[in-house]
C-alpha atoms as a PDB file:
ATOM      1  CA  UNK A   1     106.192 118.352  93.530  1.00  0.00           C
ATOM      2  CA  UNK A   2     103.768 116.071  91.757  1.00  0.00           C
ATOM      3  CA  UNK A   3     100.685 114.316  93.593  1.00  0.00           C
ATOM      4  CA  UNK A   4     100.235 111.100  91.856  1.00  0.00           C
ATOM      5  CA  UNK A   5      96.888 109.389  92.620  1.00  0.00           C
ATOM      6  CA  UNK A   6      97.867 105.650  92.703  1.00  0.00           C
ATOM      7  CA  UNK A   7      94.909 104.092  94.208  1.00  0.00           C
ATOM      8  CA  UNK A   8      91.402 103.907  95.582  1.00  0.00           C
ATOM      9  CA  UNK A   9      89.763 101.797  97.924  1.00  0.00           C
ATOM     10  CA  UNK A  10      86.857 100.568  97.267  1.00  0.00           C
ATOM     11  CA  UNK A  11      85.375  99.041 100.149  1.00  0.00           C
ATOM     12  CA  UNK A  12      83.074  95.657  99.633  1.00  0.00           C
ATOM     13  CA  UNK A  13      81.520  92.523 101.634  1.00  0.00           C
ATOM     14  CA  UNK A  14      82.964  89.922  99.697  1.00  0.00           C
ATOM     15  CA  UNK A  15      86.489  90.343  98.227  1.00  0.00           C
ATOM     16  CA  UNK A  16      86.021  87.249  96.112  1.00  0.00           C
ATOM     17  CA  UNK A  17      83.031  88.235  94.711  1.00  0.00           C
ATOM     18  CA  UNK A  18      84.362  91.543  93.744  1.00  0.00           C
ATOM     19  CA  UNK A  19      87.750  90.622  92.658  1.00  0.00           C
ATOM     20  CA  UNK A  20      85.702  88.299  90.147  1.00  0.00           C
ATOM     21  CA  UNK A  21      83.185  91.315  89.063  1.00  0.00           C
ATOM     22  CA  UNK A  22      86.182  93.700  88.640  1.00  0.00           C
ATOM     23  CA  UNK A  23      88.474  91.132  86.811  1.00  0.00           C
ATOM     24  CA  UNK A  24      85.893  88.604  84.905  1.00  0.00           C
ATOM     25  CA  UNK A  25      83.291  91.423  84.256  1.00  0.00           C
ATOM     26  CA  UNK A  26      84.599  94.965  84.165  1.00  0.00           C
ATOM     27  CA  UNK A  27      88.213  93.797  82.538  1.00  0.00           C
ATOM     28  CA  UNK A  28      90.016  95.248  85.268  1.00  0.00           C
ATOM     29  CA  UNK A  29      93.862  93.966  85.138  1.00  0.00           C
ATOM     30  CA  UNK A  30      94.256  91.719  87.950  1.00  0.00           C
ATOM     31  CA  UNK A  31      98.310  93.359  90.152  1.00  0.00           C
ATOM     32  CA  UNK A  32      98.206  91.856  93.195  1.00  0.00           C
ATOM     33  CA  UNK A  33      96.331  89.652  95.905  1.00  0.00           C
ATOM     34  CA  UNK A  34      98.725  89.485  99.025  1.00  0.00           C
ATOM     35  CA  UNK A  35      96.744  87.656 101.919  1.00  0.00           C
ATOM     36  CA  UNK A  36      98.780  88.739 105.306  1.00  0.00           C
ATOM     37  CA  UNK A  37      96.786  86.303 107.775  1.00  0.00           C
ATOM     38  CA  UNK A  38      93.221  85.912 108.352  1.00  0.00           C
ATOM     39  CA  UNK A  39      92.570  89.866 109.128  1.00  0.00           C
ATOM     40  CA  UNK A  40      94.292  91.085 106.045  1.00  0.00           C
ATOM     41  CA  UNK A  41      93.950  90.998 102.658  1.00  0.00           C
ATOM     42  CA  UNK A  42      94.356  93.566  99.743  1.00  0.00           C
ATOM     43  CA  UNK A  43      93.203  92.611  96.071  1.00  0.00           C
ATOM     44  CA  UNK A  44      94.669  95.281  93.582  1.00  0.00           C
ATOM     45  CA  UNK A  45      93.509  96.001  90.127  1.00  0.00           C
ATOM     46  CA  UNK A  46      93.942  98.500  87.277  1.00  0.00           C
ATOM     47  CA  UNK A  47      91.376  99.420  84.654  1.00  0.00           C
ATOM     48  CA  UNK A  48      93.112  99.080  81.024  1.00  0.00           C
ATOM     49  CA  UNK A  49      95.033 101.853  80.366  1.00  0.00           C
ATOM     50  CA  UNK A  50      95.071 103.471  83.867  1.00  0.00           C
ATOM     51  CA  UNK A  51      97.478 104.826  86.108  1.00  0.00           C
ATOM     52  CA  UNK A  52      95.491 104.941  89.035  1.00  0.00           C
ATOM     53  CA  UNK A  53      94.110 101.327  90.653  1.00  0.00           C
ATOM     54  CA  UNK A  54      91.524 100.408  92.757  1.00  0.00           C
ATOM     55  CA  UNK A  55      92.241  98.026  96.032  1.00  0.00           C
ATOM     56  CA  UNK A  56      89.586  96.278  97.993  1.00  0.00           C
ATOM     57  CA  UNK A  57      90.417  93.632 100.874  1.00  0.00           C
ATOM     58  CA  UNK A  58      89.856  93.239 104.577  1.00  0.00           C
ATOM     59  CA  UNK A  59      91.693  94.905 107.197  1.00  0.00           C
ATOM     60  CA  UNK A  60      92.034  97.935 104.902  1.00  0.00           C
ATOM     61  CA  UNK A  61      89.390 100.320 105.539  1.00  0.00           C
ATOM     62  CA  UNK A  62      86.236 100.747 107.880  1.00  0.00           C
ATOM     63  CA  UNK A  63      84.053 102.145 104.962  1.00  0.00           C
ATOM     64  CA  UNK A  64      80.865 100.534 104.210  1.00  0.00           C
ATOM     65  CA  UNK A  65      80.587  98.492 101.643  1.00  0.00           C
ATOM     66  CA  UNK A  66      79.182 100.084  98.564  1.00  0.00           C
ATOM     67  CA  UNK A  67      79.598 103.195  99.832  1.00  0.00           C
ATOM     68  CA  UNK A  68      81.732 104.687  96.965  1.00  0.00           C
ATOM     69  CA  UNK A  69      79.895 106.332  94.583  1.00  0.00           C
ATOM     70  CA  UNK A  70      80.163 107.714  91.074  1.00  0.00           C
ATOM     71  CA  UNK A  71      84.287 107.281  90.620  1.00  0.00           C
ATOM     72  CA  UNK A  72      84.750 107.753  87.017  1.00  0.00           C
ATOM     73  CA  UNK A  73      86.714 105.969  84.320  1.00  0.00           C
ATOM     74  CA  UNK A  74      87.224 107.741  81.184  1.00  0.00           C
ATOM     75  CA  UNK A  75      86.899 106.680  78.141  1.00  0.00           C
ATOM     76  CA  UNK A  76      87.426 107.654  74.589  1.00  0.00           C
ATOM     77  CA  UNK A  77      84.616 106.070  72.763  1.00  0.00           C
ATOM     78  CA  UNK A  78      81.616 105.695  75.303  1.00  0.00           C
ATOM     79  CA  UNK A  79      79.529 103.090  73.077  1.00  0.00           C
ATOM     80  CA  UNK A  80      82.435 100.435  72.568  1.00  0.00           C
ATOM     81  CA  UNK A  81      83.176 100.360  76.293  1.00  0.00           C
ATOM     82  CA  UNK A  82      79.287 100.137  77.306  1.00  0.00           C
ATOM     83  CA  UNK A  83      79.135  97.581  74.510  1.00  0.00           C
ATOM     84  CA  UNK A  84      81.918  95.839  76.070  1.00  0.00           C
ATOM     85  CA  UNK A  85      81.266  95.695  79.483  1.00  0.00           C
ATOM     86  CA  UNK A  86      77.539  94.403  78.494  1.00  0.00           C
ATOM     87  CA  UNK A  87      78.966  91.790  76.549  1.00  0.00           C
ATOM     88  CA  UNK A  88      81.251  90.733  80.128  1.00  0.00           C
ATOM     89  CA  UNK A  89      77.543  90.546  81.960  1.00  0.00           C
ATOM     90  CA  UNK A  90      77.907  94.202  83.205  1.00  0.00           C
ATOM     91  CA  UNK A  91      74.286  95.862  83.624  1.00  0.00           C
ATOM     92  CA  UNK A  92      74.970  99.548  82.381  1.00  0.00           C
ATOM     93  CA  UNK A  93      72.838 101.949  82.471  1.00  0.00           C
ATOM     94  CA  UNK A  94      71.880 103.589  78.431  1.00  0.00           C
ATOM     95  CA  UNK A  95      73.996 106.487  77.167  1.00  0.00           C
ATOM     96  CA  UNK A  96      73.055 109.955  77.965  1.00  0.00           C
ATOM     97  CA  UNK A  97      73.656 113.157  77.890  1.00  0.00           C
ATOM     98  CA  UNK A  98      73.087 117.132  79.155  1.00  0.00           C
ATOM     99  CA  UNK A  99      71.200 119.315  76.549  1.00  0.00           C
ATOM    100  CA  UNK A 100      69.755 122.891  77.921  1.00  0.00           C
ATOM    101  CA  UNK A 101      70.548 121.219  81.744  1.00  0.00           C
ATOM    102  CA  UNK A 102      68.226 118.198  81.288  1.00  0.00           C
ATOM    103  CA  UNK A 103      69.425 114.435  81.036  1.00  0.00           C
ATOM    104  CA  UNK A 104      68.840 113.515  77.306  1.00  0.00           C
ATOM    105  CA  UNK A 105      69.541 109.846  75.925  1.00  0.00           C
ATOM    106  CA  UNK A 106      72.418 108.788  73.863  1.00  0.00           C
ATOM    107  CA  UNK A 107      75.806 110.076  73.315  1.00  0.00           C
ATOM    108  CA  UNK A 108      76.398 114.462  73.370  1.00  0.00           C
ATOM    109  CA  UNK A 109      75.430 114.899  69.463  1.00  0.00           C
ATOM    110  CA  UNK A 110      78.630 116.703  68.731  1.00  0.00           C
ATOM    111  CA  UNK A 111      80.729 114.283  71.088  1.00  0.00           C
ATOM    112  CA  UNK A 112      82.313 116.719  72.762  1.00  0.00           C
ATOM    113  CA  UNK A 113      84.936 115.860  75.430  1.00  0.00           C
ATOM    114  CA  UNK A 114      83.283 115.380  79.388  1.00  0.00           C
ATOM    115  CA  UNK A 115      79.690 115.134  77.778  1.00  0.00           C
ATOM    116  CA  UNK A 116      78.755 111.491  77.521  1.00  0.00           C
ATOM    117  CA  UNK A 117      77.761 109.027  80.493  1.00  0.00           C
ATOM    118  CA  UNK A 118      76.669 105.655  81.839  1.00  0.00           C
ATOM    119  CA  UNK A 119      76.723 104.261  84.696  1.00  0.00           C
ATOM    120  CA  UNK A 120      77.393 100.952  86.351  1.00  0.00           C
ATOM    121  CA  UNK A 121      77.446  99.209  89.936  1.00  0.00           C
ATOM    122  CA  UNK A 122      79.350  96.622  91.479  1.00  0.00           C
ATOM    123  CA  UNK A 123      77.957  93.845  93.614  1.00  0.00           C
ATOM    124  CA  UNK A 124      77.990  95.958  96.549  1.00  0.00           C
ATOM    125  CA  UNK A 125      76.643  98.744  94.998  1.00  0.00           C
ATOM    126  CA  UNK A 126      79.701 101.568  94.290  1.00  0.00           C
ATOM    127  CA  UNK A 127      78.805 103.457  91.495  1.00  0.00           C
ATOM    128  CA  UNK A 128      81.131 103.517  88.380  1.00  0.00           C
ATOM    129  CA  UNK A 129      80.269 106.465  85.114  1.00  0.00           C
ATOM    130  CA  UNK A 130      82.087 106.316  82.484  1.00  0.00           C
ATOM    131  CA  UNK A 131      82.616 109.440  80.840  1.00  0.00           C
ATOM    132  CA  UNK A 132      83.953 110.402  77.312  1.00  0.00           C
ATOM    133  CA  UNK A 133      87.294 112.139  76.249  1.00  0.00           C
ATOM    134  CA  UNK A 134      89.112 112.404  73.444  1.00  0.00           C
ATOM    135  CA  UNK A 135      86.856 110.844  70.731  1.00  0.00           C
ATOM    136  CA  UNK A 136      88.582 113.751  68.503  1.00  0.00           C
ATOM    137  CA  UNK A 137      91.788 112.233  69.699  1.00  0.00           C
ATOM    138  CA  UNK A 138      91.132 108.809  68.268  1.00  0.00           C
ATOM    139  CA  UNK A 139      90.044 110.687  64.935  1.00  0.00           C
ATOM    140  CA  UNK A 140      86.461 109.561  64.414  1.00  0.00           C
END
């Protein structure tokens, strides 16, 4: 049987606000925003290239906003997306990377797959890190 994760809530104080930062800044695909009265809303939106979305709203969970911390997106060339996101207005943190079990700037020398972050909040504070995968894939 196969466990498909289809979405995450990320819970948030103003759903405006965040469907604006997720759609206008990160370049999150805008699916749905289904208001069901004044106690329910749900906002859902996909990264590019994802099969898993992220919903925020009210009525939808009692988790405080900003609470959500380091979900990842992965990506398979670290600098274009931090380049990208910057360019949308997104403050991300620099590149880094582990060497001998200490945080070292910029991208894993060898780019090898899981070994490149940065990091990146949304209004409320959940914590995004983009990781790296399959540079080799993409043939650079």
């Amino acid at each position: 049987m196969d466990l498909k994760l289809e979405l995450v809530l990320i819970p948030v104080s103003d759903v405006d606000r965040a469907k604006s930062f997720y759609v206008e800044k990160a370049g999150f695909n805008l699916d749905v925003d289904h208001r069901g009265g004044d106690e329910f809303r749900v906002v859902q939106m996909t990264p590019p290239g994802s099969a898993c979305s992220i919903g925020i709203g009210t009525g939808i969970t009692d988790a405080a906003p900003g609470s959500v911390r380091g979900t990842h997106l992965v990506v398979s060339d670290i600098e274009a997306a931090r380049a990208g996101l910057l360019e949308r207005g997104v403050d991300v943190s620099e590149i880094r990377h582990l060497e001998s079990g200490r945080w070292v700037p910029g991208p894993d020398p060898e780019r090898r797959d899981y070994g490149s972050f940065a990091d990146f909040s949304d209004p409320d504070g959940n914590s995004w890190v983009l990781q790296e995968r399959g540079r080799s894939e993409r043939g650079a």
